[in-house]
C-alpha atoms as a PDB file:
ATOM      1  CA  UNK A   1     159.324  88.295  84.100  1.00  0.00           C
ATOM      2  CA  UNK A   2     161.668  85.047  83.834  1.00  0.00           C
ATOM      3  CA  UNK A   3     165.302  85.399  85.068  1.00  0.00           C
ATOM      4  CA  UNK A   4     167.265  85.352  81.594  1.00  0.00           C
ATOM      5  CA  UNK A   5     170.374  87.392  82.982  1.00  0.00           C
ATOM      6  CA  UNK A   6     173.574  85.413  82.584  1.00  0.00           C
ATOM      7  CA  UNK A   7     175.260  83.715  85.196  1.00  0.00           C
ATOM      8  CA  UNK A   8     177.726  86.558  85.727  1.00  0.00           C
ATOM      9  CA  UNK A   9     174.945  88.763  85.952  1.00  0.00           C
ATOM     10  CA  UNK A  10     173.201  86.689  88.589  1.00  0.00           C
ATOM     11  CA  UNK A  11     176.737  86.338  90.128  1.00  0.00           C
ATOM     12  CA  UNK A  12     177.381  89.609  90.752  1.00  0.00           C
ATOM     13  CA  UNK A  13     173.761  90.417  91.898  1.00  0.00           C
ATOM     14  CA  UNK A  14     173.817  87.685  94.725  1.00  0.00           C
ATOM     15  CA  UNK A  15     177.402  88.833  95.411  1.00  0.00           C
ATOM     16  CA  UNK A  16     176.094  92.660  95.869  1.00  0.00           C
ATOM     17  CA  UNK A  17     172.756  91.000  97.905  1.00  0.00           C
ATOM     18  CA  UNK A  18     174.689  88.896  99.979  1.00  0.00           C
ATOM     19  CA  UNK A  19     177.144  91.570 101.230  1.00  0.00           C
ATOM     20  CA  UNK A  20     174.191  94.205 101.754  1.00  0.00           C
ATOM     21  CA  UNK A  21     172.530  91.288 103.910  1.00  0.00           C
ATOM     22  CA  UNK A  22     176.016  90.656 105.707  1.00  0.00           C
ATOM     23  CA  UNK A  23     175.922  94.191 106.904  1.00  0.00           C
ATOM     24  CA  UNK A  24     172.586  93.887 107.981  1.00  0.00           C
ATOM     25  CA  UNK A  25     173.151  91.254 109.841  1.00  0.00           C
ATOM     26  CA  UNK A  26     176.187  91.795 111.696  1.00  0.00           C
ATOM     27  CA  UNK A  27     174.586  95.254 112.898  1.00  0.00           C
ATOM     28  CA  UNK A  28     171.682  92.985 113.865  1.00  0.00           C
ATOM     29  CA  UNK A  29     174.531  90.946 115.709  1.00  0.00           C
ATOM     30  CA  UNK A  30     175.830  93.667 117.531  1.00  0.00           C
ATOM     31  CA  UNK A  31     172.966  95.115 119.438  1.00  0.00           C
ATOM     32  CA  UNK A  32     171.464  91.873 120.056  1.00  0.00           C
ATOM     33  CA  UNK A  33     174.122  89.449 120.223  1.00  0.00           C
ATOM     34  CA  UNK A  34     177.114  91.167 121.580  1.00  0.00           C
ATOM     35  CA  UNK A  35     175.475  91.964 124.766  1.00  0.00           C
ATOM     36  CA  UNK A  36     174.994  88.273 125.391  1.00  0.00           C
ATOM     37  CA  UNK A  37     178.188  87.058 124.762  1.00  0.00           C
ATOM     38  CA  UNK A  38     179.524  89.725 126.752  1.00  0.00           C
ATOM     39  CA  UNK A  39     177.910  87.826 129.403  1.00  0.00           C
ATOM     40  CA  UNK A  40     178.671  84.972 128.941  1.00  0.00           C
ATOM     41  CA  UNK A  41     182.140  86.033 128.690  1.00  0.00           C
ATOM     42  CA  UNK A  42     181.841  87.178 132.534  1.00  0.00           C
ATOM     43  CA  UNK A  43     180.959  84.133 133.898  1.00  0.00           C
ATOM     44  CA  UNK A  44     183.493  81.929 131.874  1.00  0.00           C
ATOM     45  CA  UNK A  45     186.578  84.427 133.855  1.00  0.00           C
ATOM     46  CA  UNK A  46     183.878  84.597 137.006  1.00  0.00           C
ATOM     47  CA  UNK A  47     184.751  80.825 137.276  1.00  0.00           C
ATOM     48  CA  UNK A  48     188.231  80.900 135.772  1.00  0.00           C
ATOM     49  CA  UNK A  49     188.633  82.962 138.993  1.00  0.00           C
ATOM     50  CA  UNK A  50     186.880  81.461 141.333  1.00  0.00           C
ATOM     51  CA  UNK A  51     188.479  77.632 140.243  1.00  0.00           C
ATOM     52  CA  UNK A  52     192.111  79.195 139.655  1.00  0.00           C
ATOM     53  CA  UNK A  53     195.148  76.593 138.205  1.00  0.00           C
ATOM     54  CA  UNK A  54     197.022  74.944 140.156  1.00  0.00           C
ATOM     55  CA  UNK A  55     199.393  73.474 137.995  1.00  0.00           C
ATOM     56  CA  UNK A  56     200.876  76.044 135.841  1.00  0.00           C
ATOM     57  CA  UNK A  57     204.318  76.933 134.996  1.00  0.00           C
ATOM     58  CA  UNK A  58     205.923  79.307 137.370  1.00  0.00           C
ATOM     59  CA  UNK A  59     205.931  83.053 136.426  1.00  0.00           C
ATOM     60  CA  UNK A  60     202.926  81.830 134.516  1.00  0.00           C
ATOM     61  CA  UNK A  61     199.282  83.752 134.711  1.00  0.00           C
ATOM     62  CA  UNK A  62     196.623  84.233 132.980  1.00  0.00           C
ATOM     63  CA  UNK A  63     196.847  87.932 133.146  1.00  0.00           C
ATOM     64  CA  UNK A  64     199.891  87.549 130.805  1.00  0.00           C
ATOM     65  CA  UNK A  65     197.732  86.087 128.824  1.00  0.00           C
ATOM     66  CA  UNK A  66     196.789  88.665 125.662  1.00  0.00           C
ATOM     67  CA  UNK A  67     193.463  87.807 123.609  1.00  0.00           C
ATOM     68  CA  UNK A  68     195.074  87.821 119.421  1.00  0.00           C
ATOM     69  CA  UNK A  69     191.827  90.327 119.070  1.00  0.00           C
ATOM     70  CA  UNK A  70     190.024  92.222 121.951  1.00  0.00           C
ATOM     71  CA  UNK A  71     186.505  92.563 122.451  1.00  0.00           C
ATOM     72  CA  UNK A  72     186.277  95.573 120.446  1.00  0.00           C
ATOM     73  CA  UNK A  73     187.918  94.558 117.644  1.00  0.00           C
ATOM     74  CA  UNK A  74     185.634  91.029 117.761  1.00  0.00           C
ATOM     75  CA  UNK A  75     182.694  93.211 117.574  1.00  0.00           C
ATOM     76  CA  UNK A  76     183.954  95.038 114.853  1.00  0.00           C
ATOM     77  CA  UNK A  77     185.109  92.100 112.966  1.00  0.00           C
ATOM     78  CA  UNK A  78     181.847  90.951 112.815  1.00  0.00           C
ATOM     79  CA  UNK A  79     180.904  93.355 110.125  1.00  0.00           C
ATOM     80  CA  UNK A  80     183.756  92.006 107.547  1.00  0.00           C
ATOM     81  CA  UNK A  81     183.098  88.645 108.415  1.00  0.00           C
ATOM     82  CA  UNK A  82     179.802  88.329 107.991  1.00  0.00           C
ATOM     83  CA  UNK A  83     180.208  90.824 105.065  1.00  0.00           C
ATOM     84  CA  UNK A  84     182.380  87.903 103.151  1.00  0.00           C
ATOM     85  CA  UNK A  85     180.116  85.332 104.697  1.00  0.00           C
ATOM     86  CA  UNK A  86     176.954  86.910 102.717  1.00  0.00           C
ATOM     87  CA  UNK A  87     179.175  87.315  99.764  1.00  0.00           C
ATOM     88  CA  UNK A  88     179.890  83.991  99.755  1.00  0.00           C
ATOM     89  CA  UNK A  89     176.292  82.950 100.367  1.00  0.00           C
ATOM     90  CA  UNK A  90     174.925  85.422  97.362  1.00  0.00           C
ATOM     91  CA  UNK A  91     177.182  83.845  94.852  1.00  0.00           C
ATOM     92  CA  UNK A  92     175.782  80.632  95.906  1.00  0.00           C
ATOM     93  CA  UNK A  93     172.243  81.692  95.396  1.00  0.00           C
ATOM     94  CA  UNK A  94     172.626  83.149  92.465  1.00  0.00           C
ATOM     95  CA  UNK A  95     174.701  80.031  91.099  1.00  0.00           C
ATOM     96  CA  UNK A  96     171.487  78.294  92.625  1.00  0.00           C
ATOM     97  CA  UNK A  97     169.256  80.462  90.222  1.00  0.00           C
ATOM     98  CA  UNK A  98     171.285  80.116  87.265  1.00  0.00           C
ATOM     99  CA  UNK A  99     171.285  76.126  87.428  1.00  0.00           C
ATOM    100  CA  UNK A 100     167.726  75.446  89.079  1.00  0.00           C
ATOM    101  CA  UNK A 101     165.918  78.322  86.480  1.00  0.00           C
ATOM    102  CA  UNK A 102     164.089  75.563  84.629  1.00  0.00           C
ATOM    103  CA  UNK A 103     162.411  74.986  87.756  1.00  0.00           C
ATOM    104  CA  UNK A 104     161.014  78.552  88.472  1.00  0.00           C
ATOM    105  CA  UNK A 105     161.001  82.194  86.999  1.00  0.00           C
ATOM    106  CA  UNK A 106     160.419  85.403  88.140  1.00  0.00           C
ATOM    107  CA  UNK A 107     162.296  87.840  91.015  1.00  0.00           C
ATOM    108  CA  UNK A 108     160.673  85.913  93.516  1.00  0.00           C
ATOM    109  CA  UNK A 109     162.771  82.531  92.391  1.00  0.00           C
ATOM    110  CA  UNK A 110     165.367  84.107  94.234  1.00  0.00           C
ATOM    111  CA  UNK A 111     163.663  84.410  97.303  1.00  0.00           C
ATOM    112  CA  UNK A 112     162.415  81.203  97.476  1.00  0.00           C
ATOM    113  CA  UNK A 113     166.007  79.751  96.544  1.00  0.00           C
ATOM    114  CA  UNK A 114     167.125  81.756  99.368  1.00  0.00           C
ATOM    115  CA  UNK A 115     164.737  80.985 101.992  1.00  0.00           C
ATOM    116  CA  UNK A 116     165.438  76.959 101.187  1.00  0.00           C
ATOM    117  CA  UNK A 117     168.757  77.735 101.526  1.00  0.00           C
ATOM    118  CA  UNK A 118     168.194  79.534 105.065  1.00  0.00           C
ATOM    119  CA  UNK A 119     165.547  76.199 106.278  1.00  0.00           C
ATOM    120  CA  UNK A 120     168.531  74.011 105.204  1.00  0.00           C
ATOM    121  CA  UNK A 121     171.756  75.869 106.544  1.00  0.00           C
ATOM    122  CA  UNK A 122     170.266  77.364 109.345  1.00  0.00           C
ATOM    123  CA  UNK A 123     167.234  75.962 110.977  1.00  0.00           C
ATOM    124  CA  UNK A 124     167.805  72.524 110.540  1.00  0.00           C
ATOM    125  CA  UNK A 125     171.043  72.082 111.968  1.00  0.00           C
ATOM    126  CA  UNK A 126     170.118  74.447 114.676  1.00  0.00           C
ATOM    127  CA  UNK A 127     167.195  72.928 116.005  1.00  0.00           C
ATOM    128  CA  UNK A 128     169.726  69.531 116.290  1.00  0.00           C
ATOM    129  CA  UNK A 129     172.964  71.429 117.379  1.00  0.00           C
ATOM    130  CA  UNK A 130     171.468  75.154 118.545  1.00  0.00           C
ATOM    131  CA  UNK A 131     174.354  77.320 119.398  1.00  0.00           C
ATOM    132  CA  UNK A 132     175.753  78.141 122.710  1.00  0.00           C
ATOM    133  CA  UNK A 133     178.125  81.042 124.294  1.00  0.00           C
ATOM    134  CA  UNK A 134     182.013  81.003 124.860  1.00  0.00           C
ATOM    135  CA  UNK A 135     181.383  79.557 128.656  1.00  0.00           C
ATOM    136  CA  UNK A 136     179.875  76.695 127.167  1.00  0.00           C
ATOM    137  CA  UNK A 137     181.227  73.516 125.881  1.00  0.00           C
ATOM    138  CA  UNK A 138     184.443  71.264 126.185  1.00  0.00           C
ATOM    139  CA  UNK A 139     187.539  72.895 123.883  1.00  0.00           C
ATOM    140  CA  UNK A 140     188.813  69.060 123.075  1.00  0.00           C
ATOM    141  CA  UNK A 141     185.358  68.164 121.950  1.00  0.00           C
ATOM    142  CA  UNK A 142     184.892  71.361 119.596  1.00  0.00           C
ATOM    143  CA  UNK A 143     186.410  69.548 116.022  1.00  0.00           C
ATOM    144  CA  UNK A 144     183.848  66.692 116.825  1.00  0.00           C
ATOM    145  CA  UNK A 145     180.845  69.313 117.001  1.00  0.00           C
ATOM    146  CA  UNK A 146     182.051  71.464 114.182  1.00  0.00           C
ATOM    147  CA  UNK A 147     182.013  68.051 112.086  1.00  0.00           C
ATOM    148  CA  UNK A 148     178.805  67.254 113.439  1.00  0.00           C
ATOM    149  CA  UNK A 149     177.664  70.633 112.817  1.00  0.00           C
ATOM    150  CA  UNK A 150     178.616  69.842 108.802  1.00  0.00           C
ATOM    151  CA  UNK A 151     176.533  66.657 109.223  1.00  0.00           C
ATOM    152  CA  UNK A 152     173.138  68.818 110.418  1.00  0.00           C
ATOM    153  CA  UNK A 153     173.767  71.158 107.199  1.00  0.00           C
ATOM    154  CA  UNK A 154     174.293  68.347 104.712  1.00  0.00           C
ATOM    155  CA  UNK A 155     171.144  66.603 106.057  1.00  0.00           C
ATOM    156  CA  UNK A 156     169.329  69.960 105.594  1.00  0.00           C
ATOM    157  CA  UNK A 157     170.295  70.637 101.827  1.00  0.00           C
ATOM    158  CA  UNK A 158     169.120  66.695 101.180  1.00  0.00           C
ATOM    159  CA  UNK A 159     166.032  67.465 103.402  1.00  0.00           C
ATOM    160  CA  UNK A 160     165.303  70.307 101.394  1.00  0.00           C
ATOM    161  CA  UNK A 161     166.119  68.303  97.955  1.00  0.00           C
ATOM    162  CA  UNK A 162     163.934  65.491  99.334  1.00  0.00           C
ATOM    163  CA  UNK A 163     160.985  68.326  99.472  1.00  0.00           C
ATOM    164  CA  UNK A 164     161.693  69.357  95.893  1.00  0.00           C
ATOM    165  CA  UNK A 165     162.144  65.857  94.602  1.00  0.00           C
ATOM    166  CA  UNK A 166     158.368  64.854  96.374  1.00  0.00           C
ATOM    167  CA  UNK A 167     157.070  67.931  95.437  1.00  0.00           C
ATOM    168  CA  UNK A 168     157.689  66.993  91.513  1.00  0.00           C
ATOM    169  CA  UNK A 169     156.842  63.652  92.029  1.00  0.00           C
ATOM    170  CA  UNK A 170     153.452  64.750  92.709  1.00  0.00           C
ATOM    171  CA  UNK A 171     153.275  66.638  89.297  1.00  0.00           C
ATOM    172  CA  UNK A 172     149.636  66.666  88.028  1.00  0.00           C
ATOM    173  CA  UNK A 173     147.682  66.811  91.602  1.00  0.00           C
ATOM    174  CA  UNK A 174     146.343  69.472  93.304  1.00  0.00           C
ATOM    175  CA  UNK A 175     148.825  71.747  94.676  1.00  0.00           C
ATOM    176  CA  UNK A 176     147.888  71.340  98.052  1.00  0.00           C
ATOM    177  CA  UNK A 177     148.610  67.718  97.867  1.00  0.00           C
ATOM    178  CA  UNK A 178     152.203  68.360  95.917  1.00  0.00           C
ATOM    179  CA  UNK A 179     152.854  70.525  99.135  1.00  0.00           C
ATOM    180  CA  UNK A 180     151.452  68.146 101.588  1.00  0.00           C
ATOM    181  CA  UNK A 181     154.205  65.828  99.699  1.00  0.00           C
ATOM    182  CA  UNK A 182     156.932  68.201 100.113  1.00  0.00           C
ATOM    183  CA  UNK A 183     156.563  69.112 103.616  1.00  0.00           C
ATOM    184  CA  UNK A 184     156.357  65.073 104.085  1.00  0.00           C
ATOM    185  CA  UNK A 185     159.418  64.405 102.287  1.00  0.00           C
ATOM    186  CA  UNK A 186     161.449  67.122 104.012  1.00  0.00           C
ATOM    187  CA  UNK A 187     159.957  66.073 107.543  1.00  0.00           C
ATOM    188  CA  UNK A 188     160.780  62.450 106.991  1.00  0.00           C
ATOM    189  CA  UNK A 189     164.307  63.157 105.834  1.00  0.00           C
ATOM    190  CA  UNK A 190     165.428  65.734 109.135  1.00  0.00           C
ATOM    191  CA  UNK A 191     163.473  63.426 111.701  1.00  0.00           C
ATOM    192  CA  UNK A 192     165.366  59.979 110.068  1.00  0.00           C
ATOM    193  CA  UNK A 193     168.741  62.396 110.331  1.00  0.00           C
ATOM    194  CA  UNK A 194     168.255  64.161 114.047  1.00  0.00           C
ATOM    195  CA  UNK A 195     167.620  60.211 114.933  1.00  0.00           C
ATOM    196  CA  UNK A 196     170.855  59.439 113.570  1.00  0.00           C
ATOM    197  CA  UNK A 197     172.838  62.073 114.281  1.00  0.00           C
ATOM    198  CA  UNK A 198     174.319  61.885 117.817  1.00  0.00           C
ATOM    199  CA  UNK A 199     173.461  64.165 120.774  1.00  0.00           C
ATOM    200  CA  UNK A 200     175.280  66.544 122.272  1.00  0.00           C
ATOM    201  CA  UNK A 201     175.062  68.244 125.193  1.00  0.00           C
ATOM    202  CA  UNK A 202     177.486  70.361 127.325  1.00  0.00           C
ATOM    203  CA  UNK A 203     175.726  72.580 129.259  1.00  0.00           C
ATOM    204  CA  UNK A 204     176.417  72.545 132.511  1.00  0.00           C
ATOM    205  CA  UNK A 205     173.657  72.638 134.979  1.00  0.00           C
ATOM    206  CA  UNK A 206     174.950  76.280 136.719  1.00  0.00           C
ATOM    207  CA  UNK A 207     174.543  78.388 133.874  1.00  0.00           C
ATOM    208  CA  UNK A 208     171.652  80.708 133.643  1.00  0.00           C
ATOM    209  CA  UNK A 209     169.273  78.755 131.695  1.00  0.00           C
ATOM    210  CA  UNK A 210     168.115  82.557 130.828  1.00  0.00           C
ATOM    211  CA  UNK A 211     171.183  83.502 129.443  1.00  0.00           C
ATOM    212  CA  UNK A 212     171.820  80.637 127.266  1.00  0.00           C
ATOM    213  CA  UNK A 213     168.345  80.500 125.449  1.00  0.00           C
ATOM    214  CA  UNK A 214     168.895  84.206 124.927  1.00  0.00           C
ATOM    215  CA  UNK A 215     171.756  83.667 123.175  1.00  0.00           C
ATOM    216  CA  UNK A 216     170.597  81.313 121.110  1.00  0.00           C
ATOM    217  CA  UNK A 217     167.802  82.796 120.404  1.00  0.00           C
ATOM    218  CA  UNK A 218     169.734  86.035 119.171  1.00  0.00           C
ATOM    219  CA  UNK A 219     172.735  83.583 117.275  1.00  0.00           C
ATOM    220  CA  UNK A 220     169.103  82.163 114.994  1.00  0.00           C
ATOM    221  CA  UNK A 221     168.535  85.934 114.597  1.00  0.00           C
ATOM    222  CA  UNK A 222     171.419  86.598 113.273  1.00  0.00           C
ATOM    223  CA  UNK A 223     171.542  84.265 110.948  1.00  0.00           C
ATOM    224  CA  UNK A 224     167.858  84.366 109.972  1.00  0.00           C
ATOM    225  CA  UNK A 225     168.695  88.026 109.210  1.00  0.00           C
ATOM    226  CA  UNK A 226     171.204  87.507 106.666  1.00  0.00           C
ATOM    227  CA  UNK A 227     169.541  84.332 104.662  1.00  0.00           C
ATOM    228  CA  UNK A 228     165.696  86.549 104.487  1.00  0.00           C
ATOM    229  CA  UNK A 229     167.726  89.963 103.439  1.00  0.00           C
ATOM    230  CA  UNK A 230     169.534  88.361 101.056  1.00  0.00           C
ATOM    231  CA  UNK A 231     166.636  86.557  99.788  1.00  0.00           C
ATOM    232  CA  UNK A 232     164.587  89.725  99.864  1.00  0.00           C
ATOM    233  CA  UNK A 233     167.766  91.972  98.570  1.00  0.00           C
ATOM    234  CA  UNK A 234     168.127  89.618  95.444  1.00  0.00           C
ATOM    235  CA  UNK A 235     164.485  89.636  94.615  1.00  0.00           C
ATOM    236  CA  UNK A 236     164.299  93.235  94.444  1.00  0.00           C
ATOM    237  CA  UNK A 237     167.086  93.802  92.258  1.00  0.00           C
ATOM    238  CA  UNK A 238     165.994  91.137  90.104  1.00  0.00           C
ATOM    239  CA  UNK A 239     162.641  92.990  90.175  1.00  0.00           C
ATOM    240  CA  UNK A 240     164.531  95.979  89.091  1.00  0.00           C
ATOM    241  CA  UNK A 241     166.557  94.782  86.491  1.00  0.00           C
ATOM    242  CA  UNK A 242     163.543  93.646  84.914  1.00  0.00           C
ATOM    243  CA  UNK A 243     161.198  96.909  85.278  1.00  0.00           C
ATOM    244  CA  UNK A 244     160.772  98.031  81.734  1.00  0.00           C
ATOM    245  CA  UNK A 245     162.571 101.556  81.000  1.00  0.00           C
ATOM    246  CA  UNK A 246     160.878 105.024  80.374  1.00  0.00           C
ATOM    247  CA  UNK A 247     161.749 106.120  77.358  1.00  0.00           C
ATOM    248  CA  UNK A 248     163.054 109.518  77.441  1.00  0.00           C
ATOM    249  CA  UNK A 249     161.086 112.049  74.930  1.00  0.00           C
ATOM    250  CA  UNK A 250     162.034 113.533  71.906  1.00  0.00           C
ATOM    251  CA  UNK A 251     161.992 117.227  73.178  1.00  0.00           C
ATOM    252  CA  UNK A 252     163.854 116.566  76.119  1.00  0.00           C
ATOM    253  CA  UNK A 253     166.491 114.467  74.555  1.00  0.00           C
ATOM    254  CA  UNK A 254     166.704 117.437  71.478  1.00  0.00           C
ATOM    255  CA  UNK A 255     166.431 119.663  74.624  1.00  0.00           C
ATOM    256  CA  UNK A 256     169.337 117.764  76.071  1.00  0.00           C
END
């Protein structure tokens, strides 16, 4: 059945999605990437201690030194901030719906707005910059990656537009060759911007090459978590919505 809801409808439904998904994800992020940053958290004061500052002020230590949030309450945390960030996220896909509906119908238009939305925000920019633990990476360099990190995500929404754009163009063949089109467009787009984009890499050579794909590997989980559940969450409530009602007999309505 077409999506015909309104745009607050569709609003509110990616808004309810998104924080479901959020949840999800951040419980997905504390058993499987908590323990690694935990980790990687040892090493970074492992070599704090073992390379200790000679240059600070006097009555001056690090043990004076009080994290703004502890562990715990990082781990916690996690929960309401990825809670807002699916929020955020499911109002975007269901803005997404509302204005690209002449394109698609159906529960599963969600879904597949959704999933584009995870290839563009989250796979493409992490195969260029993949994430990497507290112990790793230069502090004065971190503005420069975050921007660059906005560059990778901007190439992957044009990447995925790109796909769309060939895919149309194509109108009138076989769908295998509109889809051969797509994928072509979309490939040609991220390899043109990962050749562009600049390099980064501060890894140094002592840290457990174990550890660090680990992390990553559980950072993409994350992630990939929240874009397919909230993909998956709006489809089904669109789905829902949409299931036609019982009606209620007579005698148990007079009954009632």
């Amino acid at each position: 059945m077409p999506l015909t809801e309104s745009l607050k409808t569709l609003l509110l439904r990616g808004l309810l999605a998104g924080v479901l998904a959020g949840l999800l994800a951040a419980t997905v992020g504390y058993f499987v990437g908590e323990p690694k940053v935990d980790a990687a958290i040892a090493i970074e004061e492992a070599a704090a201690e073992s390379h200790p500052h000679t240059d600070e002020p006097a009555g001056h230590s690090h043990d004076e030194e009080e994290a703004l949030v502890s562990r715990d309450g990082q781990k916690a945390g996690q929960f309401l901030a990825l809670g807002l960030a699916g929020a955020a996220f499911g109002v975007l896909v269901g803005a997404a719906v509302h204005l690209l509906r002449r394109f698609g119908t159906g529960p599963l238009f969600g879904l597949a707005v959704a999933l584009a939305g995870w290839l563009a925000v989250v796979l493409v920019p992490f195969f260029k910059y993949p994430a990497n633990p507290p112990a790793v990476g230069d502090p004065e360099t971190i503005n420069d990656r975050t921007w660059l990190w906005v560059a990778a995500v901007l190439l992957g929404l044009v990447a995925v537009a790109a796909a769309v754009f060939g895919y149309r163009l194509l109108a009138g063949q076989l769908r295998s060759v509109r889809l051969i089109g797509g994928v072509a467009a979309f490939v040609a787009v991220v390899i043109l911007g990962y050749v562009l984009l600049p390099g980064v890499n501060e890894v140094s050579a002592d840290f457990p090459a174990g550890l660090l794909w680990e992390f990553r590997v559980s950072s993409l989980a994350v992630s990939s978590t929240l874009w397919v559940a909230l993909g998956l969450l709006f489809a089904a409530l669109s789905e829902f919505a949409a299931a036609p009602r019982t009606p209620v007999r007579d005698e148990v309505a007079t009954a009632a």
